[in-house]
C-alpha atoms as a PDB file:
ATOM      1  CA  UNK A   1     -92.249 -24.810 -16.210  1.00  0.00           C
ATOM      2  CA  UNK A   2     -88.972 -22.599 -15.840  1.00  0.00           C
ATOM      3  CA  UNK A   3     -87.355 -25.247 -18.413  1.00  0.00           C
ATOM      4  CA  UNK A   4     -90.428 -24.987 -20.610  1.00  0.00           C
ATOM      5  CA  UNK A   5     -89.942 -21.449 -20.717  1.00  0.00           C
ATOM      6  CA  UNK A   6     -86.214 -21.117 -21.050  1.00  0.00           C
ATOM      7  CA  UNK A   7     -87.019 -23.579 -24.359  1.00  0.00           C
ATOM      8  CA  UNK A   8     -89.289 -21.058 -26.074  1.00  0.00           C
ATOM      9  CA  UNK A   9     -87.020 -17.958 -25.623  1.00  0.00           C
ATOM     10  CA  UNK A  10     -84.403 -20.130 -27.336  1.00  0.00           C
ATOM     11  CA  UNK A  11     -86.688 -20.766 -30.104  1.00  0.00           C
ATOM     12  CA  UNK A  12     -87.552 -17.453 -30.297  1.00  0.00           C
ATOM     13  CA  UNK A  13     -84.521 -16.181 -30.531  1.00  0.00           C
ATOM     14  CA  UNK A  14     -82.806 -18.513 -33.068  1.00  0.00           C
ATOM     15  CA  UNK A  15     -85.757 -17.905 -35.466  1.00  0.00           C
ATOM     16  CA  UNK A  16     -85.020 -13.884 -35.209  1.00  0.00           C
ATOM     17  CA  UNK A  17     -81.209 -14.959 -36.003  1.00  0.00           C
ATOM     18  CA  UNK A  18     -82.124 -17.025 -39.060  1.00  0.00           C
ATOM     19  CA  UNK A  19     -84.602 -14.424 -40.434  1.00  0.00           C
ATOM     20  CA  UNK A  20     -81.883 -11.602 -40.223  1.00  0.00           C
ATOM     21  CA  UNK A  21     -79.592 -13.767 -42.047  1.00  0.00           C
ATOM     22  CA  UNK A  22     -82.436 -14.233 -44.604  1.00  0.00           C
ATOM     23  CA  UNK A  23     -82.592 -10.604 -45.237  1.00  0.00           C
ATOM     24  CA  UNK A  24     -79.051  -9.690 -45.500  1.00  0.00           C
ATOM     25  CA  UNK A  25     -78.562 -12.614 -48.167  1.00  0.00           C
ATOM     26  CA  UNK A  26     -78.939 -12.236 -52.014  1.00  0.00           C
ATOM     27  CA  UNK A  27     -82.276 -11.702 -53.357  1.00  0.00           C
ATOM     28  CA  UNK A  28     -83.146 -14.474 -55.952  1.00  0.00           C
ATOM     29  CA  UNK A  29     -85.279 -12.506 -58.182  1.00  0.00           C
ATOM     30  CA  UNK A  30     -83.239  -9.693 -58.271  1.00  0.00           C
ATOM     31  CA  UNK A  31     -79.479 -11.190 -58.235  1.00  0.00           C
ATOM     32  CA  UNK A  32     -78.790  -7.912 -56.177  1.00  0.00           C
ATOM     33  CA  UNK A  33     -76.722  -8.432 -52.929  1.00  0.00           C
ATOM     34  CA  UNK A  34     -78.246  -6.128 -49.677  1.00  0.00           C
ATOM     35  CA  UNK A  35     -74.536  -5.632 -48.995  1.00  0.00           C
ATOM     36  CA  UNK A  36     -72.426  -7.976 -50.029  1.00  0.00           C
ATOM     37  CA  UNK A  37     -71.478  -8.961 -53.927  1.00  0.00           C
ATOM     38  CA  UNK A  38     -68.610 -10.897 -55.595  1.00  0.00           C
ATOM     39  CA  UNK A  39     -66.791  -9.788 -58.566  1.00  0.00           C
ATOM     40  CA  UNK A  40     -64.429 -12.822 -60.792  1.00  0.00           C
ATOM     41  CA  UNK A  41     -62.026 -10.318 -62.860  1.00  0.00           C
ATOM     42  CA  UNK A  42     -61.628 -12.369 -66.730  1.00  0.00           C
ATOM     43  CA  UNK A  43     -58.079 -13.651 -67.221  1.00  0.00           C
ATOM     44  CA  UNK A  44     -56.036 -12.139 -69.224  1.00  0.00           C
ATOM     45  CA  UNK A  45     -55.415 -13.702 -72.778  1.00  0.00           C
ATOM     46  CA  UNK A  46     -52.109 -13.964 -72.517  1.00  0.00           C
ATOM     47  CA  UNK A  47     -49.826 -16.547 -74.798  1.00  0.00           C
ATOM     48  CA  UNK A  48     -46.970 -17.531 -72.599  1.00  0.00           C
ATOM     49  CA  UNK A  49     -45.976 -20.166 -74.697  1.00  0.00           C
ATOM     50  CA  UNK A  50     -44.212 -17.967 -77.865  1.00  0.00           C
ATOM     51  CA  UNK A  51     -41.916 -14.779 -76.469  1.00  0.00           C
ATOM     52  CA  UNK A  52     -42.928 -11.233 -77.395  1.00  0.00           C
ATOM     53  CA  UNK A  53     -41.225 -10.161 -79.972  1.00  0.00           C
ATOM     54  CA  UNK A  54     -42.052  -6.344 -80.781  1.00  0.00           C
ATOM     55  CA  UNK A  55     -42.487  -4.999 -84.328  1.00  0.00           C
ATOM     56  CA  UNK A  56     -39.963  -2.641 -85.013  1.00  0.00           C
ATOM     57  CA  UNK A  57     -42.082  -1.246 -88.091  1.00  0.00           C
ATOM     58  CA  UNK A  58     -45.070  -0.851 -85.961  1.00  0.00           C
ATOM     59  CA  UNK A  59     -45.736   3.347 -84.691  1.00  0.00           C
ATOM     60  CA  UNK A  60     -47.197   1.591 -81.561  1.00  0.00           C
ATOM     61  CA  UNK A  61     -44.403  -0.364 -80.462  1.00  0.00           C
ATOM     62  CA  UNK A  62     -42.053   2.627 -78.168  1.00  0.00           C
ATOM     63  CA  UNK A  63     -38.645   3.304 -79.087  1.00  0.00           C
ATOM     64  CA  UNK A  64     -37.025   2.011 -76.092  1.00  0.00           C
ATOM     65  CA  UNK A  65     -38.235  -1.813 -77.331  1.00  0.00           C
ATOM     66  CA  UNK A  66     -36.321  -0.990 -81.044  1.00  0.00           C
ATOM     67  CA  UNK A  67     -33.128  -0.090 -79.296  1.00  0.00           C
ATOM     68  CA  UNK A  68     -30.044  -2.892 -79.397  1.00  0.00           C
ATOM     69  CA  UNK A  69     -29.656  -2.721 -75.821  1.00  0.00           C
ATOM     70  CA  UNK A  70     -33.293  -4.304 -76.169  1.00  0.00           C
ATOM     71  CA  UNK A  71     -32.375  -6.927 -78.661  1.00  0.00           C
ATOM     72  CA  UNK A  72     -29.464  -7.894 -76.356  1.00  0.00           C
ATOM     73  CA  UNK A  73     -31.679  -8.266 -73.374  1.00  0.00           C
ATOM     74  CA  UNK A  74     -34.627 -10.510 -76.262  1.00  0.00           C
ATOM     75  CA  UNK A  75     -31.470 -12.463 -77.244  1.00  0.00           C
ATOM     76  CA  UNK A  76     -30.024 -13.018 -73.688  1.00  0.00           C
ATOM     77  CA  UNK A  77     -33.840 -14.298 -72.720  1.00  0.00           C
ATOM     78  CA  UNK A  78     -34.901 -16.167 -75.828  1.00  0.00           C
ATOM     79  CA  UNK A  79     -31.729 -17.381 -77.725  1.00  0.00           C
ATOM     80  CA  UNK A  80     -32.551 -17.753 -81.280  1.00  0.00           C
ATOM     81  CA  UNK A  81     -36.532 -18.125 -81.060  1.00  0.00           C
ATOM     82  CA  UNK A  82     -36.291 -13.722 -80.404  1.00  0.00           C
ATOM     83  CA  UNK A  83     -34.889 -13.844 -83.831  1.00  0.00           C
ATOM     84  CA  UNK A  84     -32.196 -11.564 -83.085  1.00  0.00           C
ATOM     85  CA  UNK A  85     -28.986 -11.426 -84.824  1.00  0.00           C
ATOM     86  CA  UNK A  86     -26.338 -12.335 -82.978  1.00  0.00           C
ATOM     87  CA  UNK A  87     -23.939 -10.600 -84.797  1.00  0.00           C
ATOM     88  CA  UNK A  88     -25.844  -7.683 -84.616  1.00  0.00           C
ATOM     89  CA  UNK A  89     -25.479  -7.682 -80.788  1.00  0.00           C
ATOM     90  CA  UNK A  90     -21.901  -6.744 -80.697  1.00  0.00           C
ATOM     91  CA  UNK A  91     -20.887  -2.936 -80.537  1.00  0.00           C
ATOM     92  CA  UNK A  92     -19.542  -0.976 -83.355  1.00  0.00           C
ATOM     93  CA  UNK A  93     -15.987   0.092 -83.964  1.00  0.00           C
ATOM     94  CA  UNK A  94     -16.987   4.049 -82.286  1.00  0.00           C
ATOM     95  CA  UNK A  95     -19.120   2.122 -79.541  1.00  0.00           C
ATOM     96  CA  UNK A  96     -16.026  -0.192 -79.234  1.00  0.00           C
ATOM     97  CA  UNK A  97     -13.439   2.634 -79.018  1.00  0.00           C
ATOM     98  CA  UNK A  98     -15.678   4.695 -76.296  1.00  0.00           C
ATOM     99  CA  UNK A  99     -15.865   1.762 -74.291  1.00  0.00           C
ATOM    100  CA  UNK A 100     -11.947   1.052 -74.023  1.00  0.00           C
ATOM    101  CA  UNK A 101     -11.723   5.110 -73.249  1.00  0.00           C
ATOM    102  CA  UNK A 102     -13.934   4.637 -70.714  1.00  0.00           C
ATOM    103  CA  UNK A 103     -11.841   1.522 -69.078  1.00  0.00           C
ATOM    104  CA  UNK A 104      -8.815   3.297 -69.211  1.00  0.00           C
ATOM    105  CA  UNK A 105      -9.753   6.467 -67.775  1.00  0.00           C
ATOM    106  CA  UNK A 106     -11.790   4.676 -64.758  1.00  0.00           C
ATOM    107  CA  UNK A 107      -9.659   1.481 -64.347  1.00  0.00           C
ATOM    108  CA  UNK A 108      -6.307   2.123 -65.834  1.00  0.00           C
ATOM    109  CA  UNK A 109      -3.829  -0.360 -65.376  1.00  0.00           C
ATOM    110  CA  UNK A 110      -1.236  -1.118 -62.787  1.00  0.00           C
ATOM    111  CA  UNK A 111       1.398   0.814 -64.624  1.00  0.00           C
ATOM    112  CA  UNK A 112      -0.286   4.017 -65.510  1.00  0.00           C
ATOM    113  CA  UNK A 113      -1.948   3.996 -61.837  1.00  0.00           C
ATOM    114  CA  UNK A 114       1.955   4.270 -60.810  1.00  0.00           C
ATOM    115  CA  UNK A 115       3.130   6.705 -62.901  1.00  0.00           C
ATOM    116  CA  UNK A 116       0.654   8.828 -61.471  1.00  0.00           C
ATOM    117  CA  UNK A 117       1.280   8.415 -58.074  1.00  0.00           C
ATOM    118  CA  UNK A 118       5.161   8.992 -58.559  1.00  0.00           C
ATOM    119  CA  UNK A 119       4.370  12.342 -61.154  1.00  0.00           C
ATOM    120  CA  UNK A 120       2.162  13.507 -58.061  1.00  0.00           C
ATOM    121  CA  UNK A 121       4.456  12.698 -55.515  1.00  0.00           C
ATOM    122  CA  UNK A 122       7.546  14.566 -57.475  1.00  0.00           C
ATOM    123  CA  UNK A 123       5.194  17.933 -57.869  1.00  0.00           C
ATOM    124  CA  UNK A 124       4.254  17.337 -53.937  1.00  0.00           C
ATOM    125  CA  UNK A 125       8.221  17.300 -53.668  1.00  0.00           C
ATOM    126  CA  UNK A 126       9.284  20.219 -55.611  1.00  0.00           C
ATOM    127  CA  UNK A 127       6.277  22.471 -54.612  1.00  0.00           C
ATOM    128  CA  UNK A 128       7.183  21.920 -51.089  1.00  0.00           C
ATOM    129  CA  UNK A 129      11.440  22.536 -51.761  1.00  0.00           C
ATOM    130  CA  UNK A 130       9.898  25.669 -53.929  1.00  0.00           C
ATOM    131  CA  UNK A 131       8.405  26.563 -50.671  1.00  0.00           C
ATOM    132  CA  UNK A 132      11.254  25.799 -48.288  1.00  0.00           C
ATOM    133  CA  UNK A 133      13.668  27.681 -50.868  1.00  0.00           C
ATOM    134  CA  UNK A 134      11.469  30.806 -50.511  1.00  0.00           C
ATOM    135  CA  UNK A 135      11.235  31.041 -46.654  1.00  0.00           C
ATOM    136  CA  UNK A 136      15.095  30.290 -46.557  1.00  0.00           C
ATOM    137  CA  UNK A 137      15.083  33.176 -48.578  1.00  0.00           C
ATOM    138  CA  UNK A 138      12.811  35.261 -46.920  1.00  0.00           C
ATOM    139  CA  UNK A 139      15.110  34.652 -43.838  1.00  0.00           C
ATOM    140  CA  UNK A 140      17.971  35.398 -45.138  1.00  0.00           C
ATOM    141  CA  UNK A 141      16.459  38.909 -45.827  1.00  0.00           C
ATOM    142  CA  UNK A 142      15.150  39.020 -42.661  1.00  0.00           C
ATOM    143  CA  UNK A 143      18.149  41.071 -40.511  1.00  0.00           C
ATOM    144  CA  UNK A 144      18.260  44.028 -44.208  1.00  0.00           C
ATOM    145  CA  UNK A 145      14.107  44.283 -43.808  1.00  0.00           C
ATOM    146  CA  UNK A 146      14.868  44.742 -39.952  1.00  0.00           C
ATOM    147  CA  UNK A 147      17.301  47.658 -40.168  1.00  0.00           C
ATOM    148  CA  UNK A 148      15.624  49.204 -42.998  1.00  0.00           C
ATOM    149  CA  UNK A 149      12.539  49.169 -40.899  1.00  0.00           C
ATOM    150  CA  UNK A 150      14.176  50.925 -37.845  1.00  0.00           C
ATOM    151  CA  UNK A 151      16.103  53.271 -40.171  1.00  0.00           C
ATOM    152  CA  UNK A 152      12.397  54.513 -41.992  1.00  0.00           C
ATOM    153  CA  UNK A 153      11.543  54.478 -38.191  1.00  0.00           C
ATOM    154  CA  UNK A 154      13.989  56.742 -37.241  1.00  0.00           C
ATOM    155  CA  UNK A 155      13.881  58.983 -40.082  1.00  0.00           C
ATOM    156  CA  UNK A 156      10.361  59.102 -39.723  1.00  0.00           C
ATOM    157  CA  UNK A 157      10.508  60.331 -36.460  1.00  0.00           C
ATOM    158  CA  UNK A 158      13.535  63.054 -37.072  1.00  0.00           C
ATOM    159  CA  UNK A 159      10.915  64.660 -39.934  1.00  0.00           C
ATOM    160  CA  UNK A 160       8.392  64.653 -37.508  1.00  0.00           C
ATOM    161  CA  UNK A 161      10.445  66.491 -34.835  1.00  0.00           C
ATOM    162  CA  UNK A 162      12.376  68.628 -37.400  1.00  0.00           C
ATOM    163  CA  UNK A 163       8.845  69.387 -38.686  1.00  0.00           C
ATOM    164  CA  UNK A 164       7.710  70.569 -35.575  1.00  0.00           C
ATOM    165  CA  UNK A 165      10.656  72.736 -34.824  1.00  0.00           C
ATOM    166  CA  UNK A 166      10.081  74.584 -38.273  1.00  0.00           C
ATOM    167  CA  UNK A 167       6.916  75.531 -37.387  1.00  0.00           C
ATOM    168  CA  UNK A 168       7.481  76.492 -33.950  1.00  0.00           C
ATOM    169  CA  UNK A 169      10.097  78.496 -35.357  1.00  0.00           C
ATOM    170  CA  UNK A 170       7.278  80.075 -38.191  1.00  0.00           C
ATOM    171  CA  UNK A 171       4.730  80.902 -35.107  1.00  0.00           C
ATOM    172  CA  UNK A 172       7.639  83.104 -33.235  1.00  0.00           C
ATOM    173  CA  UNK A 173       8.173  84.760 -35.988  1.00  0.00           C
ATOM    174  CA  UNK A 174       4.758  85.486 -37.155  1.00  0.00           C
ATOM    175  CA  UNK A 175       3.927  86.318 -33.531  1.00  0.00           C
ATOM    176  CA  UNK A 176       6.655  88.800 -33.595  1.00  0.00           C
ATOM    177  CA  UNK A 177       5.913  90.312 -37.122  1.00  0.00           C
ATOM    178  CA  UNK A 178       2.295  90.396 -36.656  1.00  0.00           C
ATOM    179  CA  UNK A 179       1.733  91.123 -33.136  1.00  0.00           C
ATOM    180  CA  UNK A 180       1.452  88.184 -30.396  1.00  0.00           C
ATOM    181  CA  UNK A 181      -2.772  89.162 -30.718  1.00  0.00           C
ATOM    182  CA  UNK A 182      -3.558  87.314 -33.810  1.00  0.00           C
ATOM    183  CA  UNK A 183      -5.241  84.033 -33.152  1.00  0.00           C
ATOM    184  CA  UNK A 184      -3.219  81.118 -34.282  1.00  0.00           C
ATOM    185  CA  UNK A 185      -6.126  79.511 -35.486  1.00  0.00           C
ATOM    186  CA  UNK A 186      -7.860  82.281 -37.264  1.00  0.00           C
ATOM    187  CA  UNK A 187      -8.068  82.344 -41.122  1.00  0.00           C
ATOM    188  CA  UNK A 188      -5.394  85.833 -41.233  1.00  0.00           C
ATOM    189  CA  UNK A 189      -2.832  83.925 -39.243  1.00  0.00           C
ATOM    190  CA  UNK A 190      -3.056  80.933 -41.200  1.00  0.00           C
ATOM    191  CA  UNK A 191      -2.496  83.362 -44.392  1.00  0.00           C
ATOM    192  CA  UNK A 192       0.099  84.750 -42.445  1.00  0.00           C
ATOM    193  CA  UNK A 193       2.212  81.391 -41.942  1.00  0.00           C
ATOM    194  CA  UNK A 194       1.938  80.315 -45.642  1.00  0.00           C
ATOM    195  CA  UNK A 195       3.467  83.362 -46.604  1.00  0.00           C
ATOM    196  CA  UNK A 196       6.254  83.031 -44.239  1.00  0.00           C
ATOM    197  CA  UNK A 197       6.542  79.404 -45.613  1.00  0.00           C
ATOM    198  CA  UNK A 198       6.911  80.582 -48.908  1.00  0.00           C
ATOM    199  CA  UNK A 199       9.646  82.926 -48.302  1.00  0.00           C
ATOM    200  CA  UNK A 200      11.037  80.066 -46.758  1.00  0.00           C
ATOM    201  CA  UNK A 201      11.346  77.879 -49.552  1.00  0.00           C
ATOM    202  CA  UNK A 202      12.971  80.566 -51.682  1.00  0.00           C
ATOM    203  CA  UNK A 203      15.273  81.253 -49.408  1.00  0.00           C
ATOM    204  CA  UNK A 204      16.599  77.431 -49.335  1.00  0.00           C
ATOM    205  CA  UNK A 205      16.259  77.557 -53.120  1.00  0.00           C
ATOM    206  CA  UNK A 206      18.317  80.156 -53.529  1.00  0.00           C
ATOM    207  CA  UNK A 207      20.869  78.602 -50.884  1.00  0.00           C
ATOM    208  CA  UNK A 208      21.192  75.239 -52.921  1.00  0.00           C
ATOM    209  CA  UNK A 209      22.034  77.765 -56.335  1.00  0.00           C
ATOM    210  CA  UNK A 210      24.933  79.920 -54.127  1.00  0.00           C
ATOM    211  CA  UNK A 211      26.255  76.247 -53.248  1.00  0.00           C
ATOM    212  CA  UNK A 212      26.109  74.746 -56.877  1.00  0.00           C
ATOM    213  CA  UNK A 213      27.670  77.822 -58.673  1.00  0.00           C
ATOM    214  CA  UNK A 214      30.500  77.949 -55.462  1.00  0.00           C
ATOM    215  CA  UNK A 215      31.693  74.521 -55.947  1.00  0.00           C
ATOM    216  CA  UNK A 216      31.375  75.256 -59.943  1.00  0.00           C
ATOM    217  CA  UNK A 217      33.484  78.207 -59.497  1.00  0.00           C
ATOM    218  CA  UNK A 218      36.547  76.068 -57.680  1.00  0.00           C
ATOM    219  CA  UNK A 219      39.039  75.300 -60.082  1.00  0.00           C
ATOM    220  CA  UNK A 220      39.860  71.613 -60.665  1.00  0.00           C
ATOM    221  CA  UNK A 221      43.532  70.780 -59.811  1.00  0.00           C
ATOM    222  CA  UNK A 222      45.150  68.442 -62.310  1.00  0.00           C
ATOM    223  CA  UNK A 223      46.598  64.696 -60.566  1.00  0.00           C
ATOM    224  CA  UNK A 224      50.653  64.662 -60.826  1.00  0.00           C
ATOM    225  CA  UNK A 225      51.901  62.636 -63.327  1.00  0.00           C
ATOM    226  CA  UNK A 226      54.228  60.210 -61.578  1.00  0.00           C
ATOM    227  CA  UNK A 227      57.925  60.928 -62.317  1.00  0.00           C
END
């Protein structure tokens, strides 16, 4: 009984199987697929047999297929069925003369490639002698740019103390012309110690002219004549 049962469930259940298959499948009267469909793309007409050869005269044929780089490549894959020239194939004399520019400048030969090396290795040489020759000469000043240095130094630093003595020397006496009350910093004094500074300078002016009309005055003795 079990077994008799165990059959029909079976049946039962392959007949659901085959009548979900049915309905998934292509209907007949239709020729619509439920959710499958096949689709055969038509070949191309293609003639493999004879090689493409473009029409140069044609608008619709693009300019890259009338260049001569193209015919070379027709030529190179056909032979004479592309109906190329051959003798068209070969460059021009300007085409010819850029190419051999174009060689030399990227692969020169053996003997330029060493002339350049030894006309950069003498302007290595002399720019570096150039340089030595200038630091040996640099050197050489080196002991004159020293002294000079400490002698500016020096005289720098006897203005600066000569300097400060003259003015030292300008506040006494505008202290003791003016009265020691007058603020040194004050507008009046400062008034005060140009004037003084002034007189200064005309006395050393007229100093220097006493000197030069002295030593003009002196009368030039004449040199022996030898006997």
């Amino acid at each position: 009984m079990a077994a008799s049962f165990l059959s029909r469930r079976t049946l039962a259940l392959s007949n659901a199987t085959k009548a979900c298959l049915a309905s998934k499948m292509i209907n007949p009267a239709s020729g619509i697929g439920t959710q499958t469909a096949s689709y055969h793309a038509k070949p191309l007409k293609l003639n493999l047999r004879l090689p493409y050869i473009p029409d140069k005269s044609s608008e619709k044929t693009p300019e890259w297929q009338k260049t001569a780089q193209y015919d070379r490549k027709l030529f190179g894959r056909y032979g004479s069925a592309s109906g190329v020239d051959p003798a068209s194939l070969w460059p021009s004399h300007a085409e010819l003369d850029r190419i051999i520019a174009e060689e030399n400048e990227w692969n020169p030969s053996l003997e330029v490639m060493l002339e350049n090396i030894a006309a950069q290795q003498k302007a290595e040489t002399e720019q570096r002698l150039a340089k030595e020759q200038l630091i040996a000469a640099n050197m050489a000043k080196m002991p004159k740019m020293v002294a000079d240095w400490r002698r500016e130094k020096r005289e720098s630093r006897k203005k600066l103390k000569e300097e400060k003595a003259r003015r030292q020397k300008l506040l006494a006496e505008a202290k003791e012309r003016y009265g020691s009350t007058v603020d040194p910093r004050s507008a009046k004094f400062q008034e005060m110690l140009a004037e003084l500074e002034k007189e200064e300078k005309k006395k050393k002016k007229l100093l220097k002219r006493r000197q030069r009309e002295e030593q003009a005055a002196v009368p030039v003795t004449p040199p022996v004549a030898a006997s």
